[in-house]
C-alpha atoms as a PDB file:
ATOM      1  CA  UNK A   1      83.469 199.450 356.544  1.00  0.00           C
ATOM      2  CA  UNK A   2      83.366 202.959 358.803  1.00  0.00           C
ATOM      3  CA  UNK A   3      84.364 206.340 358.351  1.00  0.00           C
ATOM      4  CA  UNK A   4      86.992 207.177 360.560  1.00  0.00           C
ATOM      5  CA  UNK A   5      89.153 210.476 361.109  1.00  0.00           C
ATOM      6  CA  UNK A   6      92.672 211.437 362.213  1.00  0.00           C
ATOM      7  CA  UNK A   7      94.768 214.142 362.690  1.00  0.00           C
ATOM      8  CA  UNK A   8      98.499 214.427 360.775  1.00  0.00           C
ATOM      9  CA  UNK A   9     100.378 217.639 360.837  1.00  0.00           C
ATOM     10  CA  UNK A  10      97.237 219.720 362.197  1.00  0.00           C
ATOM     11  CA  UNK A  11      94.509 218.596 359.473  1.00  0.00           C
ATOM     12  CA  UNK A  12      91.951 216.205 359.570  1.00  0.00           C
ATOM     13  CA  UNK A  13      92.204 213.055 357.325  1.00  0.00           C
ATOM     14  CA  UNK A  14      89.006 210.914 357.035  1.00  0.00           C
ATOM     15  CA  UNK A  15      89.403 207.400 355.543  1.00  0.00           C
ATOM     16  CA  UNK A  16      87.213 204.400 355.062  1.00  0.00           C
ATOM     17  CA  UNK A  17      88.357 201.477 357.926  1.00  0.00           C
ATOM     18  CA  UNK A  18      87.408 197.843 358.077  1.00  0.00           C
ATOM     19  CA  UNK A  19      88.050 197.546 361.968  1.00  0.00           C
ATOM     20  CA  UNK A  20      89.307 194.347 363.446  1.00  0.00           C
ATOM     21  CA  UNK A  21      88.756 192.521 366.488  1.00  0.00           C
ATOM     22  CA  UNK A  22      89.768 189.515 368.331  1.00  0.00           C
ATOM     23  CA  UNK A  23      91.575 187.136 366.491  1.00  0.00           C
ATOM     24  CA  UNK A  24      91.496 189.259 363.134  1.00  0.00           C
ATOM     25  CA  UNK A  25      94.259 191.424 364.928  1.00  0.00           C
ATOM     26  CA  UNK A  26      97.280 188.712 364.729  1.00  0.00           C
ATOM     27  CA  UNK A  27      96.059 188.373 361.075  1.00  0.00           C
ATOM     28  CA  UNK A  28      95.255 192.109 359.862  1.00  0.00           C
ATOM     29  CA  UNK A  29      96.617 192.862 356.117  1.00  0.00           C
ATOM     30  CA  UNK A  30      98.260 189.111 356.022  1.00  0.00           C
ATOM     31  CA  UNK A  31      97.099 186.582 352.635  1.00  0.00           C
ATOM     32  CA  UNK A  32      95.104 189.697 351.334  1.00  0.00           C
ATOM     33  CA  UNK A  33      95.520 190.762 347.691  1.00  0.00           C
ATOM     34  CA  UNK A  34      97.288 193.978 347.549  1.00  0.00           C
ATOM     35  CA  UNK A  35      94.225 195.147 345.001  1.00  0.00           C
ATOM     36  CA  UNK A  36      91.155 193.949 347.408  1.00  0.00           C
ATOM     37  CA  UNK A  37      93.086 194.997 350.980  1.00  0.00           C
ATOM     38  CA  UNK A  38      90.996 197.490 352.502  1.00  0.00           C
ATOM     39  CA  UNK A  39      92.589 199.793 355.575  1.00  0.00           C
ATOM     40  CA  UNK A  40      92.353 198.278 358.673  1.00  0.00           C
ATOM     41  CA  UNK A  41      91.769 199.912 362.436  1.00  0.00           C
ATOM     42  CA  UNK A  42      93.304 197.869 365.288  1.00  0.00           C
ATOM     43  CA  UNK A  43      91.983 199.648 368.611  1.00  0.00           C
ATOM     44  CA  UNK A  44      93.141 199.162 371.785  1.00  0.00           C
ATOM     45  CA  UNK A  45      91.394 199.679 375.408  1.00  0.00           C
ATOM     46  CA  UNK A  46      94.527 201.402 376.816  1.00  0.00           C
ATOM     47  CA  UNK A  47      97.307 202.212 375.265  1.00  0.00           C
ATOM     48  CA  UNK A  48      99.852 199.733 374.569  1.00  0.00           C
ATOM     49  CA  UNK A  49     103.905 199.208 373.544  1.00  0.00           C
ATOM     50  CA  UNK A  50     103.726 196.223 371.155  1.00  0.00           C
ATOM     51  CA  UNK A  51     105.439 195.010 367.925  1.00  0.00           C
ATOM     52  CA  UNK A  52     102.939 193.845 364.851  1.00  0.00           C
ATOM     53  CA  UNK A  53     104.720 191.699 361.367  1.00  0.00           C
ATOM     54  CA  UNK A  54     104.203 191.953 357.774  1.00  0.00           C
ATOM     55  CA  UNK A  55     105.362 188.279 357.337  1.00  0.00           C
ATOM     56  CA  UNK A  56     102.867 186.687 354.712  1.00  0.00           C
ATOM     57  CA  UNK A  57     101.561 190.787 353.582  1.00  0.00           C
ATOM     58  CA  UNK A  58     102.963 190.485 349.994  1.00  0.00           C
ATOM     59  CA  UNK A  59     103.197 193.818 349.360  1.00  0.00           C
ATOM     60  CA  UNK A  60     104.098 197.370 351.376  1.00  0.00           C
ATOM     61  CA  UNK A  61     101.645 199.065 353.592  1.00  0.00           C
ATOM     62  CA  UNK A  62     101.672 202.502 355.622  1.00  0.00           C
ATOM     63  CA  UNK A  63     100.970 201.512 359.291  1.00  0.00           C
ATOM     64  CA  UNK A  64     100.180 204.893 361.486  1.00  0.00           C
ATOM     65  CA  UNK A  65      99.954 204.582 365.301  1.00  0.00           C
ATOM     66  CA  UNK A  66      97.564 207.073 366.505  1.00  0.00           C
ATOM     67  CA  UNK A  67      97.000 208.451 370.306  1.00  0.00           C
ATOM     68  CA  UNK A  68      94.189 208.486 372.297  1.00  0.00           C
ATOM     69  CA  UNK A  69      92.699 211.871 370.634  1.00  0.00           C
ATOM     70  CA  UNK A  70      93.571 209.640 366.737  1.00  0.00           C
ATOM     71  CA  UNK A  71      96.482 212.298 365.954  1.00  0.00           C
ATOM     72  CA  UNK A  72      99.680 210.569 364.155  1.00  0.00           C
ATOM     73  CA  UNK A  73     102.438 209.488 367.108  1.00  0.00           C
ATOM     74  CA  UNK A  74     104.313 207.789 364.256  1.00  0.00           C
ATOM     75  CA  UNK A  75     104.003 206.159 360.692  1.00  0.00           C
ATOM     76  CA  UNK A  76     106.042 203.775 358.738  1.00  0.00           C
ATOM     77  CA  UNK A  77     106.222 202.461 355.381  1.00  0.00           C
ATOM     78  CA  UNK A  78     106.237 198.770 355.832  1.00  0.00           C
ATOM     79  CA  UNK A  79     107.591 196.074 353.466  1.00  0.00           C
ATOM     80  CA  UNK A  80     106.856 192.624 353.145  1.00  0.00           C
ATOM     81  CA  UNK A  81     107.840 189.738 355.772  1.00  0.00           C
ATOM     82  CA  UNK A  82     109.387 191.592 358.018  1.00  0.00           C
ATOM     83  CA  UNK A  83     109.052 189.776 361.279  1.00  0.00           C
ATOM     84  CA  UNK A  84     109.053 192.906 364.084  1.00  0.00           C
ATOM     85  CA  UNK A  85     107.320 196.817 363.237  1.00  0.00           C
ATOM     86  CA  UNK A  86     106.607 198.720 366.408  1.00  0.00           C
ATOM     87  CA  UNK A  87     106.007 202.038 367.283  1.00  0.00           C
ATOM     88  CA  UNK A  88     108.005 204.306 369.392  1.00  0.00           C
ATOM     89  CA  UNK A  89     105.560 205.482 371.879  1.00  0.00           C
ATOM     90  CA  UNK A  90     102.662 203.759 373.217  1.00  0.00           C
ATOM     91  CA  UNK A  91      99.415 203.904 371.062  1.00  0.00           C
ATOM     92  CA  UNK A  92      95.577 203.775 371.179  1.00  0.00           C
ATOM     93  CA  UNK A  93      95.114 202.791 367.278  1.00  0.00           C
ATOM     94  CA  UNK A  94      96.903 201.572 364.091  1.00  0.00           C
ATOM     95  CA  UNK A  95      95.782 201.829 360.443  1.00  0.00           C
ATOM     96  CA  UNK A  96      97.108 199.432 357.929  1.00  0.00           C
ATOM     97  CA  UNK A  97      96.964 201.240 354.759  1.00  0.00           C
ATOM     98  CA  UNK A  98      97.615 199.032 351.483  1.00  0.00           C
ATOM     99  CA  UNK A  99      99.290 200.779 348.911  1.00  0.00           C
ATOM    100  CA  UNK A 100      96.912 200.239 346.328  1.00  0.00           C
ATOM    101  CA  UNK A 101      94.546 202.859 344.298  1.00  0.00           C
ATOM    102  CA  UNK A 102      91.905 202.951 346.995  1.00  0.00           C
ATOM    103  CA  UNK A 103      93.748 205.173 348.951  1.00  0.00           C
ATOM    104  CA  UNK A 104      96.148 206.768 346.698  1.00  0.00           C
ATOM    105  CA  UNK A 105      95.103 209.393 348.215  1.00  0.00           C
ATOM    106  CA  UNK A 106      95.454 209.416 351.473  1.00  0.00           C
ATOM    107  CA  UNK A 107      99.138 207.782 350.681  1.00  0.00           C
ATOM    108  CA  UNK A 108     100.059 210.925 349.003  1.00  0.00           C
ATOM    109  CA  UNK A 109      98.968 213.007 352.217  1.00  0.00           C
ATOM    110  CA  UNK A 110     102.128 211.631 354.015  1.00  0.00           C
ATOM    111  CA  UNK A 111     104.356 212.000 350.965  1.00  0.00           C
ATOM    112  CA  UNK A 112     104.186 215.097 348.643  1.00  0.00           C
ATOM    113  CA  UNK A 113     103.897 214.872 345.239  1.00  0.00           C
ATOM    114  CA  UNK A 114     104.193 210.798 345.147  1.00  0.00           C
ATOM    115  CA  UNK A 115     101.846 207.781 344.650  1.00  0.00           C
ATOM    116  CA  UNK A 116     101.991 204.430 346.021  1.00  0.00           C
ATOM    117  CA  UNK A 117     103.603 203.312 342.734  1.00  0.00           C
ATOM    118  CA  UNK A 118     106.807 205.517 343.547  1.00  0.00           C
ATOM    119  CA  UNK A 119     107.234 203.769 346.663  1.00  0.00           C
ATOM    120  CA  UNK A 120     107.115 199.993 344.970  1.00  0.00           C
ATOM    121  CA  UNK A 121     108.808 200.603 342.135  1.00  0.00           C
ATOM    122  CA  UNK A 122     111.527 202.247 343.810  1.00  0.00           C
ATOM    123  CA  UNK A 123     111.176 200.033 347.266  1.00  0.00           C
ATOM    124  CA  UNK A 124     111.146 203.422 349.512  1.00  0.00           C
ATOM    125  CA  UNK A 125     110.618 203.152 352.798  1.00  0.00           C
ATOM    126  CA  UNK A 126     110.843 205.138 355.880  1.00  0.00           C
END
């Protein structure tokens, strides 16, 4: 695990990444447990205009593609098996964030006054 930092909405959010390489990246948050999944950092040499899954994730992450400079070009709540995510601009990075307790708080930095639990139970997603 690393420390890494991004920017979202002009403040600096620092978080605790697991980053993935090589063949880790066509697997990222898929067959974890939704308690043990840690935040993942796929990075990229340039950017790039490419589509991820969340077929075998079995439970709803926050994926946030980040420019070169790490500041949020777009996030998205993501639920299970769905078989195409992508971003609308090209990108540099992508967290996976599980919505678990480990970041709780960082989840409620993109949406005031909720948890992670709001967003299950009531199968929000943006």
């Amino acid at each position: 695990m690393r420390n890494f930092s991004f920017n979202f909405q002009n403040k600096k959010i620092k978080i605790s990444v697991k980053k993935v390489y090589g063949f880790q990246k066509g697997i990222g948050l898929m067959f974890s447990s939704r308690k043990k999944a840690k935040a993942l950092l796929f990075e990229f040499k340039k950017s790039v205009k490419m589509s991820f899954t969340s077929l075998f994730v079995f439970f709803p992450f926050l994926m946030i593609w980040l420019n070169e400079t790490n500041e949020v070009i777009d996030i998205k709540k993501i639920p299970p098996f769905v078989w195409s995510v992508s971003s609308r601009k090209p990108f540099k990075r992508v967290l996976e964030i599980p919505f678990n307790s480990d970041y709780e708080e960082i989840i409620k930095k993109f949406f005031k006054h909720s948890s992670w639990k709001t967003f299950i139970n009531n199968k929000i997603y943006i």
